[in-house]
Protein backbone atom coordinates (compact mmCIF):
# COMPACT_ATOMS: atom_id res chain seq x y z
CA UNK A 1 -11.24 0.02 20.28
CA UNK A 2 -9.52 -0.23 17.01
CA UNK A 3 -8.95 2.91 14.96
CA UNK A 4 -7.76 3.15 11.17
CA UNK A 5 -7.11 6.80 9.89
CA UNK A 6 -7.42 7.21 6.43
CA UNK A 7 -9.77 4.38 6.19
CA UNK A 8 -11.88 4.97 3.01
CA UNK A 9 -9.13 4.03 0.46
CA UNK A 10 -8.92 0.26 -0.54
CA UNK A 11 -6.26 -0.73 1.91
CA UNK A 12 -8.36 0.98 5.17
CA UNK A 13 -12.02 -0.65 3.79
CA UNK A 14 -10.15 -4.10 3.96
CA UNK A 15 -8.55 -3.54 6.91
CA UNK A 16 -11.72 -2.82 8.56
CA UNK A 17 -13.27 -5.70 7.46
CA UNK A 18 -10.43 -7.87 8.24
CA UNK A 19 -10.50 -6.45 11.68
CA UNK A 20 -14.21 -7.21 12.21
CA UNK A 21 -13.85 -10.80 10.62
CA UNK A 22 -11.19 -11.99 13.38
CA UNK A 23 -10.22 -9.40 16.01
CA UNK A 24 -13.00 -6.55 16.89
CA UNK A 25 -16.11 -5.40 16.39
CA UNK A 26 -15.14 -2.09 17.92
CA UNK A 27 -13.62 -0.04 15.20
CA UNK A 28 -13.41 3.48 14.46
CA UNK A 29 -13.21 5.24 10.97
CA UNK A 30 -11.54 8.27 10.17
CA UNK A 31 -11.07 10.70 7.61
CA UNK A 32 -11.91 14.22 6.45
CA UNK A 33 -15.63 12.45 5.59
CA UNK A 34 -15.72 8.46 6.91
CA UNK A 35 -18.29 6.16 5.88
CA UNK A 36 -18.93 3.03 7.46
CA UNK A 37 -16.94 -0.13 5.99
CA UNK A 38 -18.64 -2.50 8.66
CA UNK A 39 -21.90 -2.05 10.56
CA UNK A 40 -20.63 -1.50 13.68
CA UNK A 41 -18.50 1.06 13.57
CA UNK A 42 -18.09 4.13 14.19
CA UNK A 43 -16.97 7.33 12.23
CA UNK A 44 -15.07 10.27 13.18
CA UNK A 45 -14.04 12.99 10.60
CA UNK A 46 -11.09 14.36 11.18
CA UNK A 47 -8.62 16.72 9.82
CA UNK A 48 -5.11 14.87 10.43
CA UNK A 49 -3.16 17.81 9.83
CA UNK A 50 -4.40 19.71 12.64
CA UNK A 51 -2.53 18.37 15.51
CA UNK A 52 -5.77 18.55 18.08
CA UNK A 53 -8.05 16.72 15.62
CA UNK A 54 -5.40 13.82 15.76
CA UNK A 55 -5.28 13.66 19.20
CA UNK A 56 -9.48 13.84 19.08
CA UNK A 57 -9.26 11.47 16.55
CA UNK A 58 -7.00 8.30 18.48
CA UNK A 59 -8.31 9.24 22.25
CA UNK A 60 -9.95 5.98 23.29
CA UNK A 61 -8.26 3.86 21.00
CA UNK A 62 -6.12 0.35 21.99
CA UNK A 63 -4.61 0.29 18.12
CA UNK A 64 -4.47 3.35 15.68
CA UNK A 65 -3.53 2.28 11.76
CA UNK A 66 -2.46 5.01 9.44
CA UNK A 67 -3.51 3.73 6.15
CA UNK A 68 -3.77 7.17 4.57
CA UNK A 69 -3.15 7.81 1.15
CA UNK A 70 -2.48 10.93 -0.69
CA UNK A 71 -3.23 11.75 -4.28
CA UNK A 72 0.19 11.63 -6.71
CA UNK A 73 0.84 15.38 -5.69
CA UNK A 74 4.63 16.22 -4.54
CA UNK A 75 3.89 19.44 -3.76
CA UNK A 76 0.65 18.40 -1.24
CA UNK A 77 3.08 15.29 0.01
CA UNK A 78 5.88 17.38 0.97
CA UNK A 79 3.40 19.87 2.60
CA UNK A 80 1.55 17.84 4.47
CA UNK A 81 2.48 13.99 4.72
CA UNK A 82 5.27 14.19 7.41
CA UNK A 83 3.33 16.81 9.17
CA UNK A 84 0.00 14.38 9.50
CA UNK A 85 2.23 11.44 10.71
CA UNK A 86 4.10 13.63 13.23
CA UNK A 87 0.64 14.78 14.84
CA UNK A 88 -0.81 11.19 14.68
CA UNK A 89 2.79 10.01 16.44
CA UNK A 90 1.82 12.75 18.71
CA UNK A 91 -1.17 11.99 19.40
CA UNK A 92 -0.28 8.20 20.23
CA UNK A 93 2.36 8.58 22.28
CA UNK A 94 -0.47 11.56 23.96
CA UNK A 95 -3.09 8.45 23.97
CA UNK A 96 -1.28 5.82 25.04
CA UNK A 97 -2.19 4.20 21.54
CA UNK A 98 -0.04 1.44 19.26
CA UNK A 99 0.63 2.96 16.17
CA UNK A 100 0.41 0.67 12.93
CA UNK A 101 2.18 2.20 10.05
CA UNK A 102 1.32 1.03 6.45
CA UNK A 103 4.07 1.83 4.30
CA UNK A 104 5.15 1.40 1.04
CA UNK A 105 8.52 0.68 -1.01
CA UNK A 106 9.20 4.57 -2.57
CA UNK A 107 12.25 4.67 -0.12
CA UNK A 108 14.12 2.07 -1.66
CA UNK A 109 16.49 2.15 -4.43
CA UNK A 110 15.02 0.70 -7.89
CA UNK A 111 17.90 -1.31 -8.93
CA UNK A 112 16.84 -4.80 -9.33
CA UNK A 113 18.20 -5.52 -6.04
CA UNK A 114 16.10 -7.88 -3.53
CA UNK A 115 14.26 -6.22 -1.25
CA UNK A 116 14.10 -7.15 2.36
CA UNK A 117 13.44 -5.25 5.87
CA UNK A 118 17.31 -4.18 6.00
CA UNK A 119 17.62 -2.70 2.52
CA UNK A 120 18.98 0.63 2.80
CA UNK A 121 16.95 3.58 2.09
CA UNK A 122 17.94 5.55 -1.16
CA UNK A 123 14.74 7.19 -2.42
CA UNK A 124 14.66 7.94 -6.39
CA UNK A 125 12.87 11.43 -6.56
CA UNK A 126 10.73 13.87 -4.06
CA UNK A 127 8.15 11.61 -2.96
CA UNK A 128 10.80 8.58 -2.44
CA UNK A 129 12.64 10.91 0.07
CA UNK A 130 8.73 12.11 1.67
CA UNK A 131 8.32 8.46 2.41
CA UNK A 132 12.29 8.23 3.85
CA UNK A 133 11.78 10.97 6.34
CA UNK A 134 8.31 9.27 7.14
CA UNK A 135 9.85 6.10 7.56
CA UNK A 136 12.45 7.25 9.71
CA UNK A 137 10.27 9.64 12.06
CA UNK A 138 8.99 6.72 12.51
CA UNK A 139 11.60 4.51 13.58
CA UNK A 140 13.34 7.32 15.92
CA UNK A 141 10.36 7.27 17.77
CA UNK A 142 10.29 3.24 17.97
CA UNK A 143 14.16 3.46 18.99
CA UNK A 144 13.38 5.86 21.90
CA UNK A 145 10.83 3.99 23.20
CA UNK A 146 7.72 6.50 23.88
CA UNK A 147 5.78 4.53 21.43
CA UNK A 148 4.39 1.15 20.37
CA UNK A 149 4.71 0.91 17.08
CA UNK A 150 4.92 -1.24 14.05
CA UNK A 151 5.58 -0.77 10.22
CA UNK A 152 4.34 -2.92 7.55
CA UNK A 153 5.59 -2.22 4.37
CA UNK A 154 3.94 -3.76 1.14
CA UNK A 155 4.91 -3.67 -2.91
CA UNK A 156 3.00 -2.07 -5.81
CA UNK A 157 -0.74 -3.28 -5.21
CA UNK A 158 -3.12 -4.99 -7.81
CA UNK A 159 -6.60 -5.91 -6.41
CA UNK A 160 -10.44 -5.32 -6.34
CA UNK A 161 -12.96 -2.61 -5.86
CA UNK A 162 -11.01 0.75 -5.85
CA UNK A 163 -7.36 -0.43 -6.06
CA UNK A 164 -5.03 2.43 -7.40
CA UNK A 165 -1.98 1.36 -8.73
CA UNK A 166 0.18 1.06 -12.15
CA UNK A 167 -1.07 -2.57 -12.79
CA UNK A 168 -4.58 -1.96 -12.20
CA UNK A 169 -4.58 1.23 -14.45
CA UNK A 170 -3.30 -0.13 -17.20
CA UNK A 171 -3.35 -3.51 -17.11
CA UNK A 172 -7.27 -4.07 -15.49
CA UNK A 173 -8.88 -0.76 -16.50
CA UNK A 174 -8.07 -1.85 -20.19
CA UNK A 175 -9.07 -4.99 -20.27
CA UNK A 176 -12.37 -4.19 -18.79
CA UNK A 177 -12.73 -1.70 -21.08
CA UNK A 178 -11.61 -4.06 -24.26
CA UNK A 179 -8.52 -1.77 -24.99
CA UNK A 180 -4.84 -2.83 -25.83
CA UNK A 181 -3.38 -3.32 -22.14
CA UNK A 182 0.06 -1.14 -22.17
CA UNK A 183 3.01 -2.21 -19.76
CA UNK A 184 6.01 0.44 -18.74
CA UNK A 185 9.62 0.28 -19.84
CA UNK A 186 9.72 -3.24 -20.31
CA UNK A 187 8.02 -6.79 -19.86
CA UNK A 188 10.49 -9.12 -19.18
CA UNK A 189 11.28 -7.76 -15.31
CA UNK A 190 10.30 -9.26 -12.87
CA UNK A 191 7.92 -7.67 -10.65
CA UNK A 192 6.57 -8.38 -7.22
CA UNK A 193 2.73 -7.26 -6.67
CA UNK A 194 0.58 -7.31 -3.64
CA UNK A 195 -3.69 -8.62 -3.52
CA UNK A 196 -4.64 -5.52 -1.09
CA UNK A 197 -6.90 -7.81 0.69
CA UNK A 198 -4.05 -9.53 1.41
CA UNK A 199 -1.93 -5.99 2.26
CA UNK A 200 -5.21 -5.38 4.63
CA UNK A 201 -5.26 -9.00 6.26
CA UNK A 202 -1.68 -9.02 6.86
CA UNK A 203 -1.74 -5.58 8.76
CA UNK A 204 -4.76 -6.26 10.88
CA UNK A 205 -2.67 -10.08 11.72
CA UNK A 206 0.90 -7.81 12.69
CA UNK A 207 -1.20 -4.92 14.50
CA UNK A 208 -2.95 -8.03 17.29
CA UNK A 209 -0.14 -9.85 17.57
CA UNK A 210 2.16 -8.03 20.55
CA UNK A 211 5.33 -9.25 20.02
CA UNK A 212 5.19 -8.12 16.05
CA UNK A 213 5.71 -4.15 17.14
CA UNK A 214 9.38 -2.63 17.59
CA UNK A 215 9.84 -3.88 13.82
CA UNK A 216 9.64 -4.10 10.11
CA UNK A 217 7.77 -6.31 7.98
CA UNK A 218 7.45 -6.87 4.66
CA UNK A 219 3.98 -7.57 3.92
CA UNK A 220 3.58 -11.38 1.65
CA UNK A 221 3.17 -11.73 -2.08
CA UNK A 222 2.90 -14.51 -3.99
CA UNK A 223 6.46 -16.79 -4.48
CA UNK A 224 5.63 -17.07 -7.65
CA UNK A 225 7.62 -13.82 -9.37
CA UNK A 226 6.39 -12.87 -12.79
CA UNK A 227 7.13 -10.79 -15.56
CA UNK A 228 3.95 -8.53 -16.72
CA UNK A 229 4.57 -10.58 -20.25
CA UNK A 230 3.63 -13.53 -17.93
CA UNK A 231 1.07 -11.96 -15.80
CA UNK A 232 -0.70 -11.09 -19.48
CA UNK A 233 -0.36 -14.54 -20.38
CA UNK A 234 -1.95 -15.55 -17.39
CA UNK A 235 -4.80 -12.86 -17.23
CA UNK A 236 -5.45 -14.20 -21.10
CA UNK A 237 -5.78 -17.82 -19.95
CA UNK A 238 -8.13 -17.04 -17.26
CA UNK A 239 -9.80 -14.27 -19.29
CA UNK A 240 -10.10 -16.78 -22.16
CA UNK A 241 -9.01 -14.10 -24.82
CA UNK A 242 -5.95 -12.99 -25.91
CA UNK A 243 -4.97 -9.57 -24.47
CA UNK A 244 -2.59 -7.45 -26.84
CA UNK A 245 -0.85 -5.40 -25.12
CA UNK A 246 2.17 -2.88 -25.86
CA UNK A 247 5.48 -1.99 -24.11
CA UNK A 248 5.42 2.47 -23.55
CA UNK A 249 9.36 3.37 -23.83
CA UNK A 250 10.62 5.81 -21.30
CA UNK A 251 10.84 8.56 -23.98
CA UNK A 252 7.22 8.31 -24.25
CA UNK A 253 6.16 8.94 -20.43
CA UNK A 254 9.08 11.74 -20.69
CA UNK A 255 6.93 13.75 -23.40
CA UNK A 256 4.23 13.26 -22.03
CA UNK A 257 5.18 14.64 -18.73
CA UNK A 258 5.71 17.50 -20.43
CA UNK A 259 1.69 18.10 -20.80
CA UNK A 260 0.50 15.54 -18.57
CA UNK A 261 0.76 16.23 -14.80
CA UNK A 262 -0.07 12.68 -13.28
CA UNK A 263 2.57 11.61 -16.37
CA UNK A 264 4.59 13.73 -14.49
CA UNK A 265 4.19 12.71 -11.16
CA UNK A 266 5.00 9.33 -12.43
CA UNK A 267 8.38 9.83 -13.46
CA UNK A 268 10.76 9.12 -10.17
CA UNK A 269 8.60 5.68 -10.28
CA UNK A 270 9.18 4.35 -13.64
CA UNK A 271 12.94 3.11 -12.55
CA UNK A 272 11.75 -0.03 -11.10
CA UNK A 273 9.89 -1.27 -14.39
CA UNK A 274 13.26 -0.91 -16.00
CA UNK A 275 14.75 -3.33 -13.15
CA UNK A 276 13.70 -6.33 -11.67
CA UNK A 277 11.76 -6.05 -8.96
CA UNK A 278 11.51 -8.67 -6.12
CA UNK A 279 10.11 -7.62 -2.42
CA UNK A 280 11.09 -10.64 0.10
CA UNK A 281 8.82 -11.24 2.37
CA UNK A 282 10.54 -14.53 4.19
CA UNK A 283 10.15 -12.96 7.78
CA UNK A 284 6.88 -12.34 7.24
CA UNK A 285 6.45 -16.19 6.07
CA UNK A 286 8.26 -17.58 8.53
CA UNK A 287 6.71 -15.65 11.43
CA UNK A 288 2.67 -16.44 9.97
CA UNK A 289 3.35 -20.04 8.23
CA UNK A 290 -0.06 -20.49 8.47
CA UNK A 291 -1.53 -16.75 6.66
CA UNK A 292 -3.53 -17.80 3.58
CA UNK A 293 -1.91 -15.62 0.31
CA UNK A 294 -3.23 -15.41 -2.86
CA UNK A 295 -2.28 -16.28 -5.84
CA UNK A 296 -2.28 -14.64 -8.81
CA UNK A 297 -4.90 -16.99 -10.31
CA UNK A 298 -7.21 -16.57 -7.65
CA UNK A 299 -6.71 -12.92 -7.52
CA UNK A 300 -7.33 -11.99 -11.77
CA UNK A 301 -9.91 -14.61 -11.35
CA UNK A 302 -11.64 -12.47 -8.66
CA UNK A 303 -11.13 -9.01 -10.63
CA UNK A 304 -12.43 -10.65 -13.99
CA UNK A 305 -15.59 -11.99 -11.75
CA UNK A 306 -15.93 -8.82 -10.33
CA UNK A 307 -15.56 -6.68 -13.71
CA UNK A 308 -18.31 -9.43 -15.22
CA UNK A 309 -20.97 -7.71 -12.17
C-alpha cells in the first residue's frame, strides 16, 4: 500500500492518480476529511499533528508521501508544520515506511542565482526558515540512517483544477475572468514554473524507483525559461486575444500589507520576482531521460480548454 498525507490539495489528487495510472491500485488518502481521488482507494482522516494519528495513519503502508500544504499563515506554519513532519518521520521510522517528502524552494536564497540540489539554504523571511528546519529534520534523519527517505523539491507551480500559486492567481484567475492580468516586481526575470501534474508524476516516478531515496531532486520544468512578459505573449497567442497586463511595484504590495493579511504573508516571497529565477533540474533529466514534461504550450493550452468547460 501506497499512502499520501495531505492528499486533497492539487499536488496529492495528481499524485494519486499518477500512482494508480502506473504503480498501484492500493492507495490510501489522508487528511483531516479525505475524499477519494481514484476509485479504489481508501480514506483515512487523520489529524497529523497528533503524533498517534500519524502513526494510525502510515501503519500498513510500503510508501508514505507528505504532500501537505498549509494555508499562507506564519503563525499556524511555525506552530504546527515541523511538528506534523516530526510525527509523520516518527511514525515511519515506527512503520517501517519510505517517506517521500514534497518540498518546495522557500529555503533558498532569491538572488538570481541557479538553483540546483546543492544550493545552500538561506531562507528570506519566517516561512523560508519553517521550510529550512523542515528540510533539514529531514535530512538528519536520512544521514543517520533509521529512515528511507527521499525529497523532491519543485518551483512555483502553474497548472489545472485547484492549483494555488502566484501565476495562477493573477495571471489565470484574470484572464478567465476577462480582467487586466497583473505580474509582481517586474517582467523581464526570468522565472522557472512547474505543470503540477508534472510535480505529481515526477514524485510518484522518484518514490518507486529504490535507488532514487537517500537524496535530493529537483523536480523538471520546462528548458525553455521565460519571462512572465513572454509567458503573456504566449498565453495571448494561444488565447487568441491580447492580454494587458500591468507590472505591481514593490511599494504597492508594501501598502497593501499594511491592510491586507495574505498581502502580507506575501512579502518574504516577492524577492525572487525582482531576480531571475532558474530551478535546474539536470539530475532529474539525466536520471529519467525518458519522463514526458510539458511544455508551456501544452500546459496554457490545457488551462484555457479547461476554463472554456
Amino acid at each position: 500500500m501506497q499512502t499520501i498525507l495531505g492528499a486533497n490539495g492539487q499536488i496529492g489528487e495528481e499524485l494519486a492518480r499518477a500512482l494508480k495510472q502506473k504503480y498501484t491500485s492500493d492507495i490510501r488518502i489522508v487528511s483531516r476529511n479525505p475524499v477519494k481521488v481514484n476509485d479504489t482507494d481508501t480514506v483515512f482522516p487523520a489529524d497529523l499533528s497528533k503524533r498517534e494519528e500519524a502513526i494510525e495513519a502510515v501503519k500498513g503502508s510500503e510508501i508514505a508521501y507528505f504532500t501537505l500544504g498549509m494555508p499562507m499563515n506564519t503563525d499556524l506554519w511555525e506552530k504546527q508544520f515541523s511538528v506534523i513532519l516530526n510525527n509523520v518521520i516518527d511514525a515511519c521510522k515506527i512503520n517501517g515506511t519510505k517517506l517521500v517528502f514534497f518540498d518546495n524552494t522557500y529555503m533558498y536564497p532569491q538572488d538570481g542565482r541557479i538553483l540546483t540540489e546543492q544550493t545552500p539554504f538561506a531562507p528570506v523571511g519566517k516561512k523560508g526558515k519553517v521550510r529550512q528546519q523542515m528540510a533539514e529534520m529531514l535530512l538528519k534523519e536520512m544521514k543517520t540512517g533509521q529512515i528511507e527517505a527521499v525529497i523532491c523539491r519543485a518551483p512555483e507551480f502553474y497548472g489545472p483544477g485547484k492549483t494555488q500559486s502566484i501565476t495562477n492567481t493573477m495571471i489565470f484567475n484574470n484572464i478567465k475572468a476577462h480582467k487586466k492580468l497583473k505580474v509582481p516586481l517586474r517582467d523581464d526575470t526570468v522565472r522557472s514554473l512547474i505543470w503540477t501534474p508534472d510535480a505529481s508524476r515526477a514524485t510518484a516516478l522518484i518514490g518507486n524507483t529504490p535507488d532514487a531515496f537517500g537524496q535530493t531532486w529537483h523536480l523538471p520544468v520546462d528548458s525553455n525559461k521565460l519571462t512572465y512578459k513572454q509567458f503573456i505573449a504566449l498565453a495571448s497567442q494561444i488565447y487568441g486575444r491580447e492580454l494587458k497586463y500591468t507590472v505591481i511595484p514593490k511599494f504597492v504590495f508594501k501598502i497593501g500589507a499594511l491592510f491586507n493579511k495574505q498581502a502580507k504573508e506575501l512579502q518574504e516571497l516577492l524577492p525572487r520576482y525582482g531576480n531571475d529565477n532558474i530551478f535546474d533540474d539536470s539530475k532529474f533529466r539525466t536520471r529519467f531521460p525518458d519522463f514526458k514534461i510539458t511544455s508551456y504550450q501544452q500546459g496554457i493550452e490545457q488551462i484555457k480548454e479547461e476554463q472554456k468547460k
